[in-house]
N, C-alpha and C. Protein backbone atom coordinates (compact mmCIF):
# COMPACT_ATOMS: atom_id res chain seq x y z
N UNK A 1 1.62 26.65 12.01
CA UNK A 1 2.69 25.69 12.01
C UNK A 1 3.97 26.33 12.55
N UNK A 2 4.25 27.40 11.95
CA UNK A 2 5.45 27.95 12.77
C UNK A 2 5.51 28.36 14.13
N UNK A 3 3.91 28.38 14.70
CA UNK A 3 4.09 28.81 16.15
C UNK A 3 4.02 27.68 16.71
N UNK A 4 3.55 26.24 16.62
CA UNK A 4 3.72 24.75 16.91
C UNK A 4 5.42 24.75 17.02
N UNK A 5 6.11 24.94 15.73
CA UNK A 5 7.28 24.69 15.71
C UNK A 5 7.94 25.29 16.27
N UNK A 6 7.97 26.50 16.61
CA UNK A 6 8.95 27.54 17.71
C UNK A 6 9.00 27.10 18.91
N UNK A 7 7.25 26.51 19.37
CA UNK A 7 7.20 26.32 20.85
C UNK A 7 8.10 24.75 21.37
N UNK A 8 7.83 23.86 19.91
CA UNK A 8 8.65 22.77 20.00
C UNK A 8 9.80 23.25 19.92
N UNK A 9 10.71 24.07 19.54
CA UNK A 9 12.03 24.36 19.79
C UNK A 9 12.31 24.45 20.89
N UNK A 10 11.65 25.56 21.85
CA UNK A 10 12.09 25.58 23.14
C UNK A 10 12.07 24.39 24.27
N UNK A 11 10.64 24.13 23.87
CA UNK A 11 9.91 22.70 25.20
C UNK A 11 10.37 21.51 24.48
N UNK A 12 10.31 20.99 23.21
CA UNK A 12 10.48 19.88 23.26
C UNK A 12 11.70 19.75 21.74
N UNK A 13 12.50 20.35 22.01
CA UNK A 13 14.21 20.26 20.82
C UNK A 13 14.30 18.98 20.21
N UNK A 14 14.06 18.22 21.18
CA UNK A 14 14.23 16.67 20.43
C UNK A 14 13.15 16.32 19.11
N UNK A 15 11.88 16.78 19.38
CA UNK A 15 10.52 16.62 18.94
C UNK A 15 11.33 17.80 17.63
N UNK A 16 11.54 18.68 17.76
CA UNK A 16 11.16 19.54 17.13
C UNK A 16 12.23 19.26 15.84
N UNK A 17 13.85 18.93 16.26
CA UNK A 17 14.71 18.30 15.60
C UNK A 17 14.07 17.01 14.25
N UNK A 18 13.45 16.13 15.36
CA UNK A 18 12.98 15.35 14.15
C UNK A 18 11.53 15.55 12.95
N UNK A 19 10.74 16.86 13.43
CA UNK A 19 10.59 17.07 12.62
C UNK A 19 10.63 18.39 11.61
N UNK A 20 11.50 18.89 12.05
CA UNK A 20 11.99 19.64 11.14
C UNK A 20 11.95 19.77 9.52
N UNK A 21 13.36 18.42 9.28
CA UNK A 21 12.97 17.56 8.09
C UNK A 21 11.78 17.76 7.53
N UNK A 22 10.89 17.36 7.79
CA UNK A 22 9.31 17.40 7.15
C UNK A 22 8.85 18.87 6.83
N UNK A 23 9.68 19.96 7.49
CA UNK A 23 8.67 21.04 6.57
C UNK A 23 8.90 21.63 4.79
N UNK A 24 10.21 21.00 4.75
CA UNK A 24 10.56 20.74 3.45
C UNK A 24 10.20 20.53 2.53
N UNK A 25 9.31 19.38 3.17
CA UNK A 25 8.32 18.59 2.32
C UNK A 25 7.15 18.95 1.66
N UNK A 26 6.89 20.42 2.73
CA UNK A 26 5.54 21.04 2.60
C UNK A 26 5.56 22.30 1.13
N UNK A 27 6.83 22.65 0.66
CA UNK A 27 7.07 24.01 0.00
C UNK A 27 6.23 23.86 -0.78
N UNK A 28 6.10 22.48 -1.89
CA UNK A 28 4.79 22.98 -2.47
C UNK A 28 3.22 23.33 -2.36
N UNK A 29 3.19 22.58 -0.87
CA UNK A 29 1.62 23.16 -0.74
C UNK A 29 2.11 24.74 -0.07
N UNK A 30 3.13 25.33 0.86
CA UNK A 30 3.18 26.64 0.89
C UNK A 30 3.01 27.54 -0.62
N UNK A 31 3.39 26.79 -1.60
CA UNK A 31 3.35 27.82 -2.69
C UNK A 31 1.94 27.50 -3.63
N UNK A 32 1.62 26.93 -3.61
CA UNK A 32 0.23 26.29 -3.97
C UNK A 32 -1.32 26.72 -3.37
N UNK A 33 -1.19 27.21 -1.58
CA UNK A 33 -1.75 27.11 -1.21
C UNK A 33 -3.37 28.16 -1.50
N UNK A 34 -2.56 29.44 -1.56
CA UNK A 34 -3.72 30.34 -2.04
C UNK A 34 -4.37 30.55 -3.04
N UNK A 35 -4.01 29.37 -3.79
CA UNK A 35 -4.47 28.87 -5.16
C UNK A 35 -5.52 28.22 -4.88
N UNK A 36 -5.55 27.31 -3.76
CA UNK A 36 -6.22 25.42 -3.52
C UNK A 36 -7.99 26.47 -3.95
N UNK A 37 -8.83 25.99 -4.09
CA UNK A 37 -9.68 26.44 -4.60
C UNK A 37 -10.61 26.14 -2.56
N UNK A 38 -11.26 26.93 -2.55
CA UNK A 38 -11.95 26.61 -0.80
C UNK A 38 -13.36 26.03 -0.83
N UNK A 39 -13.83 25.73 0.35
CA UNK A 39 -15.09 25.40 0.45
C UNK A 39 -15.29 25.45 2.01
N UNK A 40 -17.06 25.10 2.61
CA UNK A 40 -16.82 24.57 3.52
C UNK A 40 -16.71 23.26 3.45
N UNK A 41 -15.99 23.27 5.01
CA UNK A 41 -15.53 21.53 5.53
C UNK A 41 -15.81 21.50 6.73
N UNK A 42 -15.86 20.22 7.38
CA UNK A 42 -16.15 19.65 8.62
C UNK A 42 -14.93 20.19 9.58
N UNK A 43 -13.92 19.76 9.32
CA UNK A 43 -12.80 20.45 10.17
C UNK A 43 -11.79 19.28 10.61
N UNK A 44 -13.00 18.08 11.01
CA UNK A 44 -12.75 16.86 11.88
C UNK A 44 -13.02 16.09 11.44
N UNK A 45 -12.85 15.57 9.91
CA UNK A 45 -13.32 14.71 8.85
C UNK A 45 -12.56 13.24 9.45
N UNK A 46 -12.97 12.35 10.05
CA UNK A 46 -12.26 11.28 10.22
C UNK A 46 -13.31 9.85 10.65
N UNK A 47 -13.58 8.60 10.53
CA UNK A 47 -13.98 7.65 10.60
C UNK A 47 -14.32 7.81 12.00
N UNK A 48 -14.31 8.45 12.74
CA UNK A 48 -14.95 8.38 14.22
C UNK A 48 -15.50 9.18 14.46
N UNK A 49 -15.58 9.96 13.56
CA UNK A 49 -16.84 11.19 13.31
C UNK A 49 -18.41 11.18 12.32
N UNK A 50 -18.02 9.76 11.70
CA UNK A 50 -18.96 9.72 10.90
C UNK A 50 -19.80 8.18 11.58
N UNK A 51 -21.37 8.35 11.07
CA UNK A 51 -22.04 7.35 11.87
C UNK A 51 -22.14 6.66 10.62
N UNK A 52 -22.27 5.06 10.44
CA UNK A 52 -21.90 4.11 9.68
C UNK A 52 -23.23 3.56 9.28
N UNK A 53 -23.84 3.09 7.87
CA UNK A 53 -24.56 2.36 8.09
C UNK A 53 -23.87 1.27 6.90
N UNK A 54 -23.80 0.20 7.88
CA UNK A 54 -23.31 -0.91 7.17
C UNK A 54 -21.70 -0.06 5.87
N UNK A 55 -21.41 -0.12 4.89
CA UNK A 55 -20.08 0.54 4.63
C UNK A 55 -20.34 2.14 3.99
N UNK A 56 -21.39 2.91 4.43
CA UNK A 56 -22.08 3.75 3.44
C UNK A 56 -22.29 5.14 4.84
N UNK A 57 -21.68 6.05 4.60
CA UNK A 57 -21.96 7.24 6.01
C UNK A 57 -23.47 7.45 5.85
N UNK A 58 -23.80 7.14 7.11
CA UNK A 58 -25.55 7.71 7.37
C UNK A 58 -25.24 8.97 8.10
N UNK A 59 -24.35 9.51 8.79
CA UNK A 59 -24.24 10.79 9.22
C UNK A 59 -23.03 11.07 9.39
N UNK A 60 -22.97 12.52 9.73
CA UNK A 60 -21.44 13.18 10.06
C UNK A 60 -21.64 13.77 11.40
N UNK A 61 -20.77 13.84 12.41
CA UNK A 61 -21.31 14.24 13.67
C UNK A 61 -20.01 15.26 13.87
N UNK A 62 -19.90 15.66 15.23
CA UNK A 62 -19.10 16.51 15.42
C UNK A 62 -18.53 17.56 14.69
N UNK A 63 -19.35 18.71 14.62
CA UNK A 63 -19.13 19.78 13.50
C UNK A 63 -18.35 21.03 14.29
N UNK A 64 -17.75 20.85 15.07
CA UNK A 64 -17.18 22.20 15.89
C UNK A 64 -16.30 22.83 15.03
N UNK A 65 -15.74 22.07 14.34
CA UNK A 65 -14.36 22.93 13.72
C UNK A 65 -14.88 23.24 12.03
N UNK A 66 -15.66 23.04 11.76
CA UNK A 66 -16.69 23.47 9.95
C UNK A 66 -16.11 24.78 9.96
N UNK A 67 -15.61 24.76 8.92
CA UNK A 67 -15.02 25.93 8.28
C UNK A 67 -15.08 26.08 6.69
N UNK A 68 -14.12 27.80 6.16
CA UNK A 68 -13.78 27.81 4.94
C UNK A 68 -12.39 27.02 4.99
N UNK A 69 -12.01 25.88 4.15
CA UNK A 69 -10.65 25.35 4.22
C UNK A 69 -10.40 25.29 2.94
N UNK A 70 -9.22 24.85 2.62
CA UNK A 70 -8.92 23.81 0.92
C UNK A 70 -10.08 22.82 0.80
N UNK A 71 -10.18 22.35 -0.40
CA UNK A 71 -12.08 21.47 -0.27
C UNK A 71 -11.31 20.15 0.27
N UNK A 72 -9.82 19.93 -0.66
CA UNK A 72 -9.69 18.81 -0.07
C UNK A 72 -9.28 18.60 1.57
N UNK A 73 -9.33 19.45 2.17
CA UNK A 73 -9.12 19.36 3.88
C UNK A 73 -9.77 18.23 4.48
N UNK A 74 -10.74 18.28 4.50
CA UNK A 74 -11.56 16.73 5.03
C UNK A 74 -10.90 15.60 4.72
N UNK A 75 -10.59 15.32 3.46
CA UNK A 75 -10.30 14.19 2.69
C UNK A 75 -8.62 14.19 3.16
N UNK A 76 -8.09 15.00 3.46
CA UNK A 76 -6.69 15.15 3.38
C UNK A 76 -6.60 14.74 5.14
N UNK A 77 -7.39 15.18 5.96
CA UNK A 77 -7.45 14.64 7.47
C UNK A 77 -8.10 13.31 7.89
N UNK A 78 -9.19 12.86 6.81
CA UNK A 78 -9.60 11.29 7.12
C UNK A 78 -8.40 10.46 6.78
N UNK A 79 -7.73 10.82 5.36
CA UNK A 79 -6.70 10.01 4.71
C UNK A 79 -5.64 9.96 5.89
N UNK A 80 -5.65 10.85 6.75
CA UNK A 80 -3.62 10.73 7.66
C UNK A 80 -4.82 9.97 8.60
N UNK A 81 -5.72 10.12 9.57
CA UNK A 81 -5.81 9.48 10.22
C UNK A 81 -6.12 7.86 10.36
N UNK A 82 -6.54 7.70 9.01
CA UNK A 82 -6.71 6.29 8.36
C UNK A 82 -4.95 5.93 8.28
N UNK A 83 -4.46 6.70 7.96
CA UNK A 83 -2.61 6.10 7.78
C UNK A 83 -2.45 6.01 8.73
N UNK A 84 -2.22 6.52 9.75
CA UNK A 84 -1.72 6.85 11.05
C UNK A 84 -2.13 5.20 11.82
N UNK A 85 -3.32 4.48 11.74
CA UNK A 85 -3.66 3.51 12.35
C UNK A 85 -2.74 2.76 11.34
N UNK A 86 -3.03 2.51 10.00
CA UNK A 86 -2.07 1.50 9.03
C UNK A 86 -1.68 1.95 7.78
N UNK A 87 -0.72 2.63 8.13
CA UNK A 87 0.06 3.14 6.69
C UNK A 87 -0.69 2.59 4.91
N UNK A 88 -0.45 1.08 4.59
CA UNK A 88 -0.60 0.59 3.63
C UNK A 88 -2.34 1.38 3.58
N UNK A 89 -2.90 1.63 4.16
CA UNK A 89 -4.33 1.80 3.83
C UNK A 89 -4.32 3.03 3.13
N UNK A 90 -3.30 3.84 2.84
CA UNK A 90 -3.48 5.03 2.61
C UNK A 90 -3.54 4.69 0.70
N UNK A 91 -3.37 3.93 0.09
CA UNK A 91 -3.38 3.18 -0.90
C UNK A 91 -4.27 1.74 -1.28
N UNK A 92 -5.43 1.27 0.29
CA UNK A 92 -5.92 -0.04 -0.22
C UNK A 92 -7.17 0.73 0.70
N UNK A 93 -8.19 0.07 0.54
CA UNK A 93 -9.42 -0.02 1.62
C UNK A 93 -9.97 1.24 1.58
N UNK A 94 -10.02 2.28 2.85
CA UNK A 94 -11.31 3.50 2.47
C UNK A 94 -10.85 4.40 2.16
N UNK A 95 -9.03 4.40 2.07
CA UNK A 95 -8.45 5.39 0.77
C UNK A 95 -8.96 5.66 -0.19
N UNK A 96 -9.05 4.29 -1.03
CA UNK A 96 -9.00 4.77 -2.31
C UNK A 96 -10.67 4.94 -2.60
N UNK A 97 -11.05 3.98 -1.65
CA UNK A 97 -12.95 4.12 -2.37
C UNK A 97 -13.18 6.22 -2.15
N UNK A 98 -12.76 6.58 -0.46
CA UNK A 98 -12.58 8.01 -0.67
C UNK A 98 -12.43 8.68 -1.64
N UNK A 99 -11.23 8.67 -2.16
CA UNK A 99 -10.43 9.25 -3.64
C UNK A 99 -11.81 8.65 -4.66
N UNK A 100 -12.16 7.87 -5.19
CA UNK A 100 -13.37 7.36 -5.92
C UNK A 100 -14.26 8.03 -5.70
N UNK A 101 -14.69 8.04 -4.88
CA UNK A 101 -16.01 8.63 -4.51
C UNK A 101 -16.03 10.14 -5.02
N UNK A 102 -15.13 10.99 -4.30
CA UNK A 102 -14.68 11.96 -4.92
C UNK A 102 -14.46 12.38 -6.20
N UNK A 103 -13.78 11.63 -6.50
CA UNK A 103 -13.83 12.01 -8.07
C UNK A 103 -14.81 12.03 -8.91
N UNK A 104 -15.69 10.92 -8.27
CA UNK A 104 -17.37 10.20 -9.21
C UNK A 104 -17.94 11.41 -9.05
N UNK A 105 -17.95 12.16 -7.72
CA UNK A 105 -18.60 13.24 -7.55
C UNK A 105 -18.39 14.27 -8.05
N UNK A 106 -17.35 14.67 -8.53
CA UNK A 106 -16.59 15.67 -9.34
C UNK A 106 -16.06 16.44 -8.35
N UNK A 107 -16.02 16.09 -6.97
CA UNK A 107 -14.72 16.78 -5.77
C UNK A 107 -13.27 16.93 -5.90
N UNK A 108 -12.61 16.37 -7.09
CA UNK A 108 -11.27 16.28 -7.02
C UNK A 108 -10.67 16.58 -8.09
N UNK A 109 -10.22 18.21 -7.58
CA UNK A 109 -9.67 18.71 -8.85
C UNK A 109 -8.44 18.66 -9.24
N UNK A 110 -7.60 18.70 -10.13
CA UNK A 110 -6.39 18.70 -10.03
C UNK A 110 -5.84 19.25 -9.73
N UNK A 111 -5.71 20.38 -9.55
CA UNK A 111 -4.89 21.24 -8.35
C UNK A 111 -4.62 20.61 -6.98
N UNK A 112 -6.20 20.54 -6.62
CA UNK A 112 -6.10 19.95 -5.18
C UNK A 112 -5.59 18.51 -4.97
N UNK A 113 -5.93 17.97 -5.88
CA UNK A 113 -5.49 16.79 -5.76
C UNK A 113 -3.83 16.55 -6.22
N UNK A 114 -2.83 17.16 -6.79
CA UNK A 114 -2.10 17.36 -6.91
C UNK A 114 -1.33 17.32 -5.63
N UNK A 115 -1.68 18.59 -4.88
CA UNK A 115 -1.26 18.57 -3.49
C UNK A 115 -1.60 18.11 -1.85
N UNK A 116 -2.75 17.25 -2.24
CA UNK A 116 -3.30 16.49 -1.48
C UNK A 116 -2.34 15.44 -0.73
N UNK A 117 -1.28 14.97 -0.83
CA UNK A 117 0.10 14.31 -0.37
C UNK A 117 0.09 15.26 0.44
N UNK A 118 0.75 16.41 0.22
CA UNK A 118 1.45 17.31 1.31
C UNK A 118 0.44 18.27 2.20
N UNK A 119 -0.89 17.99 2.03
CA UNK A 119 -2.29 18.30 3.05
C UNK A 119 -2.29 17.39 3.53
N UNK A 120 -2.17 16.13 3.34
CA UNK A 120 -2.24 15.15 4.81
C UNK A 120 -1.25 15.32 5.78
N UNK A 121 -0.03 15.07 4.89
CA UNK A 121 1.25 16.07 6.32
C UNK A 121 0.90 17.35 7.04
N UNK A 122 0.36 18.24 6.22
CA UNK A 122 0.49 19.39 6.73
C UNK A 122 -1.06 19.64 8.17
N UNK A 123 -1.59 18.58 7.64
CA UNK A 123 -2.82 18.51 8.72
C UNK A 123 -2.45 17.81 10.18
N UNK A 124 -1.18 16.52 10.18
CA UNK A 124 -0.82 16.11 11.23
C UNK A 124 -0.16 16.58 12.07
N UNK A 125 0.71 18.11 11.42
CA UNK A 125 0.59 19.01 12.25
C UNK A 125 -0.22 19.42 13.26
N UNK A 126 -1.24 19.81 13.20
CA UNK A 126 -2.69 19.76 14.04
C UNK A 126 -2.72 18.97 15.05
N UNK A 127 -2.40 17.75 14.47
CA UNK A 127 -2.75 16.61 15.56
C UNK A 127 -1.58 16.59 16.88
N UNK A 128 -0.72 16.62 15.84
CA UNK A 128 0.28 16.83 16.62
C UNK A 128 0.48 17.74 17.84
N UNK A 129 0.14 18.82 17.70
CA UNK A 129 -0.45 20.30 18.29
C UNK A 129 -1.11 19.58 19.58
N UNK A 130 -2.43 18.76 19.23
CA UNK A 130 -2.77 17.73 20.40
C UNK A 130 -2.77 16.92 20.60
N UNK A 131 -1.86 16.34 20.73
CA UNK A 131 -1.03 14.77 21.52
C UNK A 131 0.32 15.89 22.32
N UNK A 132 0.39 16.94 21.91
CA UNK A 132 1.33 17.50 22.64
C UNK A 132 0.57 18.47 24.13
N UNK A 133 -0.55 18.68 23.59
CA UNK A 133 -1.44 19.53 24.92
C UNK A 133 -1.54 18.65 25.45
N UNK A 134 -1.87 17.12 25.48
CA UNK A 134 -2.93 16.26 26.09
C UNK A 134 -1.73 15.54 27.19
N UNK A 135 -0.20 15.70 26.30
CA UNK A 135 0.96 15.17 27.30
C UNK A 135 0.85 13.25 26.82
N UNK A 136 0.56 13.20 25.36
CA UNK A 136 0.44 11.87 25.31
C UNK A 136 1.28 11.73 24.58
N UNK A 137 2.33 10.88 25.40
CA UNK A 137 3.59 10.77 24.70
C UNK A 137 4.07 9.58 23.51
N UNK A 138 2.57 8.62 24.04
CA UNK A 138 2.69 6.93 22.98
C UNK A 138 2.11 7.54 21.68
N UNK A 139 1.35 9.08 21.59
CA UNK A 139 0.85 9.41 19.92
C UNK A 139 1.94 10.58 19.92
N UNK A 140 2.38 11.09 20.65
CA UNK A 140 3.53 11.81 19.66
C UNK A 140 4.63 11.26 19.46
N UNK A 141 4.67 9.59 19.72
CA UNK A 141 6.13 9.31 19.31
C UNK A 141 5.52 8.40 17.69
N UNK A 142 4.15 8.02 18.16
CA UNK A 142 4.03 7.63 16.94
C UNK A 142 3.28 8.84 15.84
N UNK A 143 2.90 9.52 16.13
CA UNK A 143 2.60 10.79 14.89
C UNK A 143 4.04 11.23 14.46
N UNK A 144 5.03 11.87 15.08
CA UNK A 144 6.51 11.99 14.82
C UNK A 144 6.43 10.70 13.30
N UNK A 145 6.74 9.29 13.96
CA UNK A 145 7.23 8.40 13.19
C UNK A 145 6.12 8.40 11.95
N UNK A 146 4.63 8.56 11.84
CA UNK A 146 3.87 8.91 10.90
C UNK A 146 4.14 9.68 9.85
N UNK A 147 4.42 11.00 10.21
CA UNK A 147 5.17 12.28 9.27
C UNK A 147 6.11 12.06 9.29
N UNK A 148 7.48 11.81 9.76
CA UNK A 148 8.35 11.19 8.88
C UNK A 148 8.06 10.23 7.43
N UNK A 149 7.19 9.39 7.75
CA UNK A 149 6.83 8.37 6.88
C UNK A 149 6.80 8.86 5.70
N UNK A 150 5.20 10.10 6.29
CA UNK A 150 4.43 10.88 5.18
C UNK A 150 5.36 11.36 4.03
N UNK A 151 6.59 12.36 4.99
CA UNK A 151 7.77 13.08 4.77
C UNK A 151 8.18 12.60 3.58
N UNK A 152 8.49 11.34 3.61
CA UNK A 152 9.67 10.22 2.61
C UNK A 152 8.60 9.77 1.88
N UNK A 153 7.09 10.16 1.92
CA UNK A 153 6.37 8.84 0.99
C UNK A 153 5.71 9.81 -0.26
N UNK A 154 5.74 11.85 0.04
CA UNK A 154 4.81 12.04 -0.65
C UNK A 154 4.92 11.66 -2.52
N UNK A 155 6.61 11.57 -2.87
CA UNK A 155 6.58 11.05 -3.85
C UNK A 155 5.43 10.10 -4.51
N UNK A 156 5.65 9.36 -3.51
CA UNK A 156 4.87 7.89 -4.04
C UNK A 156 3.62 7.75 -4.05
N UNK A 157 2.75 9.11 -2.86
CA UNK A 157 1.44 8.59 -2.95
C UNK A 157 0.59 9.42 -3.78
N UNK A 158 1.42 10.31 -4.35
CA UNK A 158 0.29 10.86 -5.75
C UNK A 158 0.30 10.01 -7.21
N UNK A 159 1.67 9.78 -7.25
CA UNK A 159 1.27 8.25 -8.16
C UNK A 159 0.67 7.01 -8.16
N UNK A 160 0.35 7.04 -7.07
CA UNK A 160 -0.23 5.47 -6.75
C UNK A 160 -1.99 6.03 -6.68
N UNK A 161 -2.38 6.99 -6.56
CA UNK A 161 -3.63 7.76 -5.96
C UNK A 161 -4.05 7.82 -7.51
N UNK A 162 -3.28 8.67 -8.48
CA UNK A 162 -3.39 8.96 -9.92
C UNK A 162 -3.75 7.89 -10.54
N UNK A 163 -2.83 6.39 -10.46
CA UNK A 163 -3.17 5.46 -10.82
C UNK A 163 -4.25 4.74 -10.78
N UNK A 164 -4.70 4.67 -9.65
CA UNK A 164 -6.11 4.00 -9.10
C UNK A 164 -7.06 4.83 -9.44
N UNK A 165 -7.23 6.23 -9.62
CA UNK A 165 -8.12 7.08 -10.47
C UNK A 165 -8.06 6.86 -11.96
N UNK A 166 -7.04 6.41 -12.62
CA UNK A 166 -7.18 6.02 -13.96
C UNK A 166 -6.58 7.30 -14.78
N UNK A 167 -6.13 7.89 -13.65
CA UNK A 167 -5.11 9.49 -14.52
C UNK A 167 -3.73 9.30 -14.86
């Protein structure tokens, strides 16, 4: 993240200005982080990676990036890219059945889930990283306006996440 952000200082000041703000946001998963408990993960956990049968994953495809991560990494990169198309979903539809599922499974610990808000920001970083190689300027103006969002929302979406888990 800091070498994303340096290079946005020089090449793109404007980009880098607005999100600035947002790393603020991140201190508690920086201080949290070597705690998060690991696993492997897919890398590329997102609804266009997984093959569908009827509302239930029959497969996971694209495994290039499977790694050791935080466990919740997957879940923390399907969740922004599910926001990223419609914010409110990050709280209605395959949010929360996600978060459910997870939990039924015994995937969601409190630690991780604690800081699971500021792993979805901290993953759109990434993305960000490429919409900026690719020179696509209609997703980095809207990833920008995304993490901002994220930025101002993580308050709200561990309470609303807690709630719908019944914690």
């Amino acid at each position: 993240m800091d070498e994303l952000m340096a290079a946005m200082a020089s090449r793109r000041p404007d980009l880098h200005d607005v999100l600035l703000p947002t790393l603020s946001a991140l201190l508690p998963l920086f201080e949290g982080w070597d705690d998060l408990p690991r696993g492997l993960c897919h890398g590329d956990f997102h609804p266009l990676n997984v093959i569908w049968r009827g509302r239930s994953v029959g497969a996971v495809i694209d495994w290039e990036f499977a790694g050791i991560r935080p466990v919740l990494f997957d879940a923390a990169n399907c969740l922004g890219c599910v926001g990223i198309e419609d914010p409110p979903a990050l709280v209605r539809g395959l949010a929360p059945a996600l978060l459910l599922t997870l939990r039924d499974a015994g995937c969601l610990d409190r630690k991780s889930l604690a800081l699971l808000p500021e792993l979805v920001l901290a993953v759109r970083f990434a993305w960000m990283s490429e919409w900026l190689r690719r020179r696509d300027q209609e997703m980095i103006d809207t990833e920008a306006r995304f993490m901002r969002l994220l930025a101002n929302s993580l308050d709200t979406l561990l309470p609303a996440w807690n709630k719908l888990l019944g914690e």
